[in-house]
PDB file of N, CA and C in Angstrom:
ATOM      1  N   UNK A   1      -2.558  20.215  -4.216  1.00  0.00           N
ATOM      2  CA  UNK A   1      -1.874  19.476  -3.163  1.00  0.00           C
ATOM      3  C   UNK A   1      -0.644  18.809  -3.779  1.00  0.00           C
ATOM      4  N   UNK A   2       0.867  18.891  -3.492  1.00  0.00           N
ATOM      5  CA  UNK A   2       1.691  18.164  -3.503  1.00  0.00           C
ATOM      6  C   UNK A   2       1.995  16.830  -3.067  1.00  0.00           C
ATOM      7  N   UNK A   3       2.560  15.875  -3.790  1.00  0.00           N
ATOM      8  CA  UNK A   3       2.853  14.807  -3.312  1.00  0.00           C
ATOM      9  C   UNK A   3       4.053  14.444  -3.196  1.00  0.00           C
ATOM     10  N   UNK A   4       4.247  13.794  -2.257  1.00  0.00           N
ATOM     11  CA  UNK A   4       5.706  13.586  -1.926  1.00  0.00           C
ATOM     12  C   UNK A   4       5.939  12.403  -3.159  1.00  0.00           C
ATOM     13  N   UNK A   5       7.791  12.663  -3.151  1.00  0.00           N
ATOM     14  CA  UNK A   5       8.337  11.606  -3.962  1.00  0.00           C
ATOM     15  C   UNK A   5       8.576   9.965  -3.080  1.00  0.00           C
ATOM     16  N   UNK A   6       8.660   9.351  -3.531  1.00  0.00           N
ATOM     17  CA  UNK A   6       9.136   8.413  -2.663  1.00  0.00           C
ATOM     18  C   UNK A   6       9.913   7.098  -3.567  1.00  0.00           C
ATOM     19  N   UNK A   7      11.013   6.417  -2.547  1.00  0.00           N
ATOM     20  CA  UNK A   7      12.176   5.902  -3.331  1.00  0.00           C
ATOM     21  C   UNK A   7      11.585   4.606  -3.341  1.00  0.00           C
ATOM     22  N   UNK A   8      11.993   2.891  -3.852  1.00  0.00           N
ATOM     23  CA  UNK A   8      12.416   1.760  -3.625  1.00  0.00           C
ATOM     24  C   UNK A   8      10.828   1.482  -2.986  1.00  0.00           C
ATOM     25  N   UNK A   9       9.723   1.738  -3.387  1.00  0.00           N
ATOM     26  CA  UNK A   9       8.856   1.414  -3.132  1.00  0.00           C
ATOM     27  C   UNK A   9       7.875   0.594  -4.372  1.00  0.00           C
ATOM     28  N   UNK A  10       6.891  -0.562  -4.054  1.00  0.00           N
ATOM     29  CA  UNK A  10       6.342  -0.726  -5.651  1.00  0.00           C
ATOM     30  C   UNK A  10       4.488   0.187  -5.363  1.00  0.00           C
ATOM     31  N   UNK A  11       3.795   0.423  -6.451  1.00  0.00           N
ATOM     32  CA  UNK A  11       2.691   1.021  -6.327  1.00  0.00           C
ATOM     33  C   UNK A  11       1.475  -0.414  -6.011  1.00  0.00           C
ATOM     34  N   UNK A  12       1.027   0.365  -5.165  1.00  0.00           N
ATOM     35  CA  UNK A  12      -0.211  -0.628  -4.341  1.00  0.00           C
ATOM     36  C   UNK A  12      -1.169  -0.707  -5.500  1.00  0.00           C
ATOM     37  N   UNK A  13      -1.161  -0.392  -6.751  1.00  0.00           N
ATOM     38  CA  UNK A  13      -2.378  -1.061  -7.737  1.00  0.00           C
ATOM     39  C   UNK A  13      -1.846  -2.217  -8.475  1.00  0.00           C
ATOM     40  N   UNK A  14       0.203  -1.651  -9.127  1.00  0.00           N
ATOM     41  CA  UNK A  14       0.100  -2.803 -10.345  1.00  0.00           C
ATOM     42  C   UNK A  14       1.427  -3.213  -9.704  1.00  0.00           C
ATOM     43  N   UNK A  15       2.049  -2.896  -8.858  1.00  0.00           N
ATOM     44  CA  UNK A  15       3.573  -3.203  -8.355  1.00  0.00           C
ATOM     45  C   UNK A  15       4.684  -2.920  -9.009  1.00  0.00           C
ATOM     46  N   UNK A  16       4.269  -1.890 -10.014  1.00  0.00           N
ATOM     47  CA  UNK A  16       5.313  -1.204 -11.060  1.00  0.00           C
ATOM     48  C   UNK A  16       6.308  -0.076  -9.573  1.00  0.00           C
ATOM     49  N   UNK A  17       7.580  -0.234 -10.187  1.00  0.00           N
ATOM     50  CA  UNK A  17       8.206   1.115  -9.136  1.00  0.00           C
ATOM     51  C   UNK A  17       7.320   2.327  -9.154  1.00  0.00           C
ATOM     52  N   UNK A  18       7.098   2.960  -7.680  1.00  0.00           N
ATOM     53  CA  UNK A  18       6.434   3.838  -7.537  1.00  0.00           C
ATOM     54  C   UNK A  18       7.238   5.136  -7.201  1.00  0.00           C
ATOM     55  N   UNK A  19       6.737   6.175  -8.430  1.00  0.00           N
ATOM     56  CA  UNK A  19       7.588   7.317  -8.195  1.00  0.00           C
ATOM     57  C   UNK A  19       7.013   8.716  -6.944  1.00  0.00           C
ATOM     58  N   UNK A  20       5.479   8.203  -7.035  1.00  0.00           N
ATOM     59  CA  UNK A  20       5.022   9.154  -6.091  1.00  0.00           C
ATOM     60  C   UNK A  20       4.471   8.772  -4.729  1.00  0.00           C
ATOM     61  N   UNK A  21       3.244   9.516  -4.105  1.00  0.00           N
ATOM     62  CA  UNK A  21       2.583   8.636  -3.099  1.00  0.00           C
ATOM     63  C   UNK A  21       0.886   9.717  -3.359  1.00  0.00           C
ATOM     64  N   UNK A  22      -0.011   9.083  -3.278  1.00  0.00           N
ATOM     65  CA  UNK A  22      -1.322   9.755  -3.458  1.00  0.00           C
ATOM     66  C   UNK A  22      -1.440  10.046  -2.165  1.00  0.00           C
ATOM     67  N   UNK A  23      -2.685  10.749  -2.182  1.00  0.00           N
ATOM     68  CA  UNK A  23      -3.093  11.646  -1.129  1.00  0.00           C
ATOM     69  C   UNK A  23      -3.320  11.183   0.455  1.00  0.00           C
ATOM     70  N   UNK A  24      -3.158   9.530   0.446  1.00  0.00           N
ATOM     71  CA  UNK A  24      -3.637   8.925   1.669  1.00  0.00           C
ATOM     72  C   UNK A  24      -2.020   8.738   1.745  1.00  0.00           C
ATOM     73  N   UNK A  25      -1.072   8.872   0.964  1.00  0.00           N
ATOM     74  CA  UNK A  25       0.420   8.700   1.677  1.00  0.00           C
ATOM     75  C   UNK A  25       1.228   7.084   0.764  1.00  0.00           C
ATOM     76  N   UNK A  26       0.169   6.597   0.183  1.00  0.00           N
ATOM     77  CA  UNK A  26       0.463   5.117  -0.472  1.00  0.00           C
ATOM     78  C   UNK A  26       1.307   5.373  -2.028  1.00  0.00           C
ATOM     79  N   UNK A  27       2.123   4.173  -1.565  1.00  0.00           N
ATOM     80  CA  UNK A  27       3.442   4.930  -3.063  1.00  0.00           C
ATOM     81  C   UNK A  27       2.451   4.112  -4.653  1.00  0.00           C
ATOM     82  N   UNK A  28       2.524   5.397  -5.445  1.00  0.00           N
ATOM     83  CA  UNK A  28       2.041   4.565  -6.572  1.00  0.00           C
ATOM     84  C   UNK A  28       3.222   4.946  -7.945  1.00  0.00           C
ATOM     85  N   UNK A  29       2.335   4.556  -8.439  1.00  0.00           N
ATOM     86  CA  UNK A  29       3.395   4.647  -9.910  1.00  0.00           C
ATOM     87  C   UNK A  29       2.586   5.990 -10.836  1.00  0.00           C
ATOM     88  N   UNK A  30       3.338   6.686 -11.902  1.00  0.00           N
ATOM     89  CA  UNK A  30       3.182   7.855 -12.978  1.00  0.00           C
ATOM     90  C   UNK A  30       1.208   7.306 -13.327  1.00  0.00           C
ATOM     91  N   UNK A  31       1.407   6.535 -13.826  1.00  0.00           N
ATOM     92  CA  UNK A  31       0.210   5.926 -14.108  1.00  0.00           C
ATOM     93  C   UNK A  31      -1.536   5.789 -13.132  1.00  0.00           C
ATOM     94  N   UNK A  32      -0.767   5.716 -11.749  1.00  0.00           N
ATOM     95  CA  UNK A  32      -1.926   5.356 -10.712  1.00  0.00           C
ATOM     96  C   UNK A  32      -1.666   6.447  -9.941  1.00  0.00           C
ATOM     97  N   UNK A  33      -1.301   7.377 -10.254  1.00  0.00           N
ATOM     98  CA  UNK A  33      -1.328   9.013  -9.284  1.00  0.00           C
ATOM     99  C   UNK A  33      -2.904   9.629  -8.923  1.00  0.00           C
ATOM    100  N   UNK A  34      -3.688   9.461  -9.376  1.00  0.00           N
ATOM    101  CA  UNK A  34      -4.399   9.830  -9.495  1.00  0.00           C
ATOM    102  C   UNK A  34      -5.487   9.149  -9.375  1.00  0.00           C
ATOM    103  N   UNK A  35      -5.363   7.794  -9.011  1.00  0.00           N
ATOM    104  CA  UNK A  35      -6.510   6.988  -8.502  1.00  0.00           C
ATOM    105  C   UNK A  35      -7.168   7.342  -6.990  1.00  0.00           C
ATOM    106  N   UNK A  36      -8.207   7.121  -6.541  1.00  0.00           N
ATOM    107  CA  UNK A  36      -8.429   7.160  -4.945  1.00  0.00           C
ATOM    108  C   UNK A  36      -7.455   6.159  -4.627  1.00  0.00           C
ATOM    109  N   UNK A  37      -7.525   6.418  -3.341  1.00  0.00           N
ATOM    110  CA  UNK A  37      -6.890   5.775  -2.652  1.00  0.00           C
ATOM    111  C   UNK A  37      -6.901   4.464  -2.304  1.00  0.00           C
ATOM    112  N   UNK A  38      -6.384   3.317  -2.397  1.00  0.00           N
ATOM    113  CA  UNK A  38      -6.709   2.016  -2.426  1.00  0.00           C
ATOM    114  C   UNK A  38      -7.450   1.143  -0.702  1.00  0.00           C
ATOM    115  N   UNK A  39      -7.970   0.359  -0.624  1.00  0.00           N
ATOM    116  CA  UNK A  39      -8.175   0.220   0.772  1.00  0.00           C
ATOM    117  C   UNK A  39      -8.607  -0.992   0.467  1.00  0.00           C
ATOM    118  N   UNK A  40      -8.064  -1.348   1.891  1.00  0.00           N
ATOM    119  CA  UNK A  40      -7.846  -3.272   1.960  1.00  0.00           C
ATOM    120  C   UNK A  40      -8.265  -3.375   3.782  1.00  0.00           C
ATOM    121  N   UNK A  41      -9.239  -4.978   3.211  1.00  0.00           N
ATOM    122  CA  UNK A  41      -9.703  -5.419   4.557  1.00  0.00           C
ATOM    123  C   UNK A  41      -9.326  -6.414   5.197  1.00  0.00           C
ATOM    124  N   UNK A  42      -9.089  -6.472   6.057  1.00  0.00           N
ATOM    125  CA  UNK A  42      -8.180  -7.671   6.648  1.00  0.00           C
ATOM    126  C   UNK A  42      -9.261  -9.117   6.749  1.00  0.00           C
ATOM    127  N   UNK A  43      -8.561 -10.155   5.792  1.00  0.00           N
ATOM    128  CA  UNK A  43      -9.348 -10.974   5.684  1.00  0.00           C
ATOM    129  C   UNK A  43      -9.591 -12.033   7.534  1.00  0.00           C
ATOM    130  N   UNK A  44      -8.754 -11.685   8.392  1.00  0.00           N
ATOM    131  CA  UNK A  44      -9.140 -12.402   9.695  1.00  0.00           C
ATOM    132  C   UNK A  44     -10.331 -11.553  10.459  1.00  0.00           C
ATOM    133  N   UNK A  45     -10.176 -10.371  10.475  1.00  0.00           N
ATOM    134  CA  UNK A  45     -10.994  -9.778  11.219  1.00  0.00           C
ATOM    135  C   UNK A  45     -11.850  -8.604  11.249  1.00  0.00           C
ATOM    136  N   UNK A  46     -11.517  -8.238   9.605  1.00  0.00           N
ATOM    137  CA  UNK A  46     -12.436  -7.781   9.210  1.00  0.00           C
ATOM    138  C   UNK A  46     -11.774  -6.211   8.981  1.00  0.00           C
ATOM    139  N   UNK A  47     -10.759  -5.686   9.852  1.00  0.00           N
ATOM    140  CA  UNK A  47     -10.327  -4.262   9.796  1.00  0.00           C
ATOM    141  C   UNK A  47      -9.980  -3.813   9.026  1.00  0.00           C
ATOM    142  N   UNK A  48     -10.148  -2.786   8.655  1.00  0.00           N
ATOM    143  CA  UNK A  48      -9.237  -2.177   7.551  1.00  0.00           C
ATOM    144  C   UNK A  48      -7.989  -2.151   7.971  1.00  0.00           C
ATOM    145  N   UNK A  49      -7.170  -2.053   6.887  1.00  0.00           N
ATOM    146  CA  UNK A  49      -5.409  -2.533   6.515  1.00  0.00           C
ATOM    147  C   UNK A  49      -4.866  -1.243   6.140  1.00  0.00           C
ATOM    148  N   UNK A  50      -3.667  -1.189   6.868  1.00  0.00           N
ATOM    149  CA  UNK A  50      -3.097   0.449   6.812  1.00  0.00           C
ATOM    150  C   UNK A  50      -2.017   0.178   5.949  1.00  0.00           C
ATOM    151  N   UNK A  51      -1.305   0.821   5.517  1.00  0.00           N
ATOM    152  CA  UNK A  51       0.285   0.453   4.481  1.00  0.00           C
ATOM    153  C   UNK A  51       0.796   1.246   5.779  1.00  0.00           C
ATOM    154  N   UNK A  52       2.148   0.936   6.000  1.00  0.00           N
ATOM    155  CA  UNK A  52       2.950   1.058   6.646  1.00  0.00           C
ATOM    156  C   UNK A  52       4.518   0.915   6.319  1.00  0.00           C
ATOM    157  N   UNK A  53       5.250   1.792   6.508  1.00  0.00           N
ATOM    158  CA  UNK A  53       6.659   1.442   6.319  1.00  0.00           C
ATOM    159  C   UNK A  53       7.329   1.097   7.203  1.00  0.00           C
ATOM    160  N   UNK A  54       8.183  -0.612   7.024  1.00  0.00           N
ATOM    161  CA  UNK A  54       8.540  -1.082   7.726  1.00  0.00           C
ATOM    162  C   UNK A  54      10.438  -1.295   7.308  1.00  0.00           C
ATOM    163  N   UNK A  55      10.936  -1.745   7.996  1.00  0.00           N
ATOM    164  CA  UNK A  55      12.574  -1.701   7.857  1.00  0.00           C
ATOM    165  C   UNK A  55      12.700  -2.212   6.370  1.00  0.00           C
ATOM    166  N   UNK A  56      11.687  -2.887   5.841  1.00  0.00           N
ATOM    167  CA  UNK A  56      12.239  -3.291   4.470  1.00  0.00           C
ATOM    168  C   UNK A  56      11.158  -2.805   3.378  1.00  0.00           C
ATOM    169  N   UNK A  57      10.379  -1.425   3.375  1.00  0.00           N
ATOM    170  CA  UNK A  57       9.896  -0.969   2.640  1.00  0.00           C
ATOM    171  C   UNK A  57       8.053  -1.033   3.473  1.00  0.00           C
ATOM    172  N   UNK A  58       7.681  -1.298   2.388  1.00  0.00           N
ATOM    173  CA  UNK A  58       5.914  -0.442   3.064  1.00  0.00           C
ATOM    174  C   UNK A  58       5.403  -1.985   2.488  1.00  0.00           C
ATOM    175  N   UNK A  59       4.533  -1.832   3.830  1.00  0.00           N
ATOM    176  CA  UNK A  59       3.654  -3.441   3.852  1.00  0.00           C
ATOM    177  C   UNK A  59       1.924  -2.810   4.211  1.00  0.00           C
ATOM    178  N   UNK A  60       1.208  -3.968   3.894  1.00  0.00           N
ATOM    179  CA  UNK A  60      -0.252  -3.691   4.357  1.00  0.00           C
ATOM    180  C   UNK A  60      -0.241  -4.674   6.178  1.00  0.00           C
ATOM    181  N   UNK A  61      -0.645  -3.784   7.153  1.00  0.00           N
ATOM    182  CA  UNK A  61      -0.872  -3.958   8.080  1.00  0.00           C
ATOM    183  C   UNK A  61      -2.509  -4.128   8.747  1.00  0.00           C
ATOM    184  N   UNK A  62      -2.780  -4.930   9.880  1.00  0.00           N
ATOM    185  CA  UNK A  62      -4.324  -4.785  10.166  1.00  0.00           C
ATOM    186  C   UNK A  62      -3.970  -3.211  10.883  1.00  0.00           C
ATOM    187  N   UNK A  63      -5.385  -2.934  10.702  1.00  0.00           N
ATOM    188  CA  UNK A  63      -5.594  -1.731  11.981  1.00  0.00           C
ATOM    189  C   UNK A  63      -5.729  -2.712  13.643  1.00  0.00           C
ATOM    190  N   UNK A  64      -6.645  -3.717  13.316  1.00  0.00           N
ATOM    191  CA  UNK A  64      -6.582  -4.482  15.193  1.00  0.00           C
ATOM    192  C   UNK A  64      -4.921  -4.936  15.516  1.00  0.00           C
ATOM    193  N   UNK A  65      -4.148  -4.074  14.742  1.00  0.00           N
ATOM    194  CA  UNK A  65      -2.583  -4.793  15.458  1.00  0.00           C
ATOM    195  C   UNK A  65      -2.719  -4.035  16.866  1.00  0.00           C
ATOM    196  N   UNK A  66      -1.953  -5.089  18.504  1.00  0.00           N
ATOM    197  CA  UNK A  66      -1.471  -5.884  18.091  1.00  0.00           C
ATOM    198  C   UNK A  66      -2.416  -7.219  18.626  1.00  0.00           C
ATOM    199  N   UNK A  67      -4.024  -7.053  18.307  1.00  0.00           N
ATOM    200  CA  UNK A  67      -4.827  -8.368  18.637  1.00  0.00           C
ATOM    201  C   UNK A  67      -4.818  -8.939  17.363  1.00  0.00           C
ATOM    202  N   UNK A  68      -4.765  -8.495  16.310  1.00  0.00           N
ATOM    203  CA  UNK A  68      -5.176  -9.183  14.880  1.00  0.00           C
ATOM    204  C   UNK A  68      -2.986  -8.503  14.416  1.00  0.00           C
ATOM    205  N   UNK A  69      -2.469  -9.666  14.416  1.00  0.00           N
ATOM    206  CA  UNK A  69      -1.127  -8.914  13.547  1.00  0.00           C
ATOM    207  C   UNK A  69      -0.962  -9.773  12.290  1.00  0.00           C
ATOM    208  N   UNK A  70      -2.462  -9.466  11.078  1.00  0.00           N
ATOM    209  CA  UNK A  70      -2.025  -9.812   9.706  1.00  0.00           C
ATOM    210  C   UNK A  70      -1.562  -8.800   8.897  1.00  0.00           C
ATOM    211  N   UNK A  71      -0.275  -9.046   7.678  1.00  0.00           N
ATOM    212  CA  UNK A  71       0.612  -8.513   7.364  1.00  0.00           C
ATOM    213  C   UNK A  71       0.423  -8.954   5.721  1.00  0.00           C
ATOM    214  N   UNK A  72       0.891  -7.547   4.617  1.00  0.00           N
ATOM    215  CA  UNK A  72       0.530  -8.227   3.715  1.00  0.00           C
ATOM    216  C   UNK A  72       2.125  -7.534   2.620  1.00  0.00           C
ATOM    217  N   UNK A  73       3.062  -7.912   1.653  1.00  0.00           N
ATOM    218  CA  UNK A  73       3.583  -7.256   1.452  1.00  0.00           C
ATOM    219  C   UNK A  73       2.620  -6.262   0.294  1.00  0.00           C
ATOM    220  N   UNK A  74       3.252  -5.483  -0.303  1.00  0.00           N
ATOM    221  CA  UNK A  74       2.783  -4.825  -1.114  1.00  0.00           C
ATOM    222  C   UNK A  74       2.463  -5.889  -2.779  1.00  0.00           C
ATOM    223  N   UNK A  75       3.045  -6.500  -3.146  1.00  0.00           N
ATOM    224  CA  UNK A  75       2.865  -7.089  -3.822  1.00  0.00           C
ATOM    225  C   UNK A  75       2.209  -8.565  -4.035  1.00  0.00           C
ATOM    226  N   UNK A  76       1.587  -8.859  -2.558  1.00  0.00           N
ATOM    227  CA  UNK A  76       0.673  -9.645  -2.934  1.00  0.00           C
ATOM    228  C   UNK A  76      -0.577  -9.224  -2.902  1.00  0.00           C
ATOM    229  N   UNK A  77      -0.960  -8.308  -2.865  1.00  0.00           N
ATOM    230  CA  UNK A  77      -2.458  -7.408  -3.267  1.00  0.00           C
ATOM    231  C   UNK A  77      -2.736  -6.348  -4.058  1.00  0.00           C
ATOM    232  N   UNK A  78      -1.356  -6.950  -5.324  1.00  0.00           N
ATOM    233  CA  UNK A  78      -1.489  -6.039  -6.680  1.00  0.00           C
ATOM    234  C   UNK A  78      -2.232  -6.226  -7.775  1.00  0.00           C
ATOM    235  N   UNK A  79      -2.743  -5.809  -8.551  1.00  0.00           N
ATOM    236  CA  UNK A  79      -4.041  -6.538  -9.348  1.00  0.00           C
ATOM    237  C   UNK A  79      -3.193  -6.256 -10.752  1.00  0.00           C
ATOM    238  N   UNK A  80      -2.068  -6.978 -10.770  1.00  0.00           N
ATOM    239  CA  UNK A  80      -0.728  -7.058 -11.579  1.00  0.00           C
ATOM    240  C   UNK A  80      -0.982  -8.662 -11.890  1.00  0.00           C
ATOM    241  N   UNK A  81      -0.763  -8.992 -13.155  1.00  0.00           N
ATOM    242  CA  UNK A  81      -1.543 -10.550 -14.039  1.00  0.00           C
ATOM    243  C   UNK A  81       0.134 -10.953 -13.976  1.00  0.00           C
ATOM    244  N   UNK A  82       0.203 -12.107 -13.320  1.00  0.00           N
ATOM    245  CA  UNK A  82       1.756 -12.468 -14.466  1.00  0.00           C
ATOM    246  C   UNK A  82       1.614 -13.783 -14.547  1.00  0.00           C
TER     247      UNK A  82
END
């Protein structure tokens, strides 16, 4: 299976620039290509959280949008130490 390239995005594990996107479509970096796919629960209501690209790059979204509209960027649910 090919993966698309993708630009100006950071990777949903460490928030390093992401050169690719894994198999669920989520941009990661050389390093995290090859992880499953990451998945996040929306801490209000419980849904799972979609990544989404929005006018200023790809965010974590609820799935209950638009009854639940929590929003997450990519880099605050990176498991990146600083």
């Amino acid at each position: 299976m090919s993966r698309k390239e993708t630009k100006m995005a950071s990777c949903v594990f460490c928030g390093e620039s992401a050169t690719k996107q894994n198999q669920e479509g989520q941009p990661v970096c050389r390093d995290h290509a090859e992880q499953p796919p990451k998945n996040v629960e929306c801490p209000d209501c419980g849904l799972p959280m979609k990544l989404k690209e929005g006018q200023y790059g790809f965010f974590w979204g609820c799935e209950g949008y638009p009854q639940c509209q929590k929003t997450f960027q990519i880099q605050d649910l990176t498991d990146r130490e600083d």
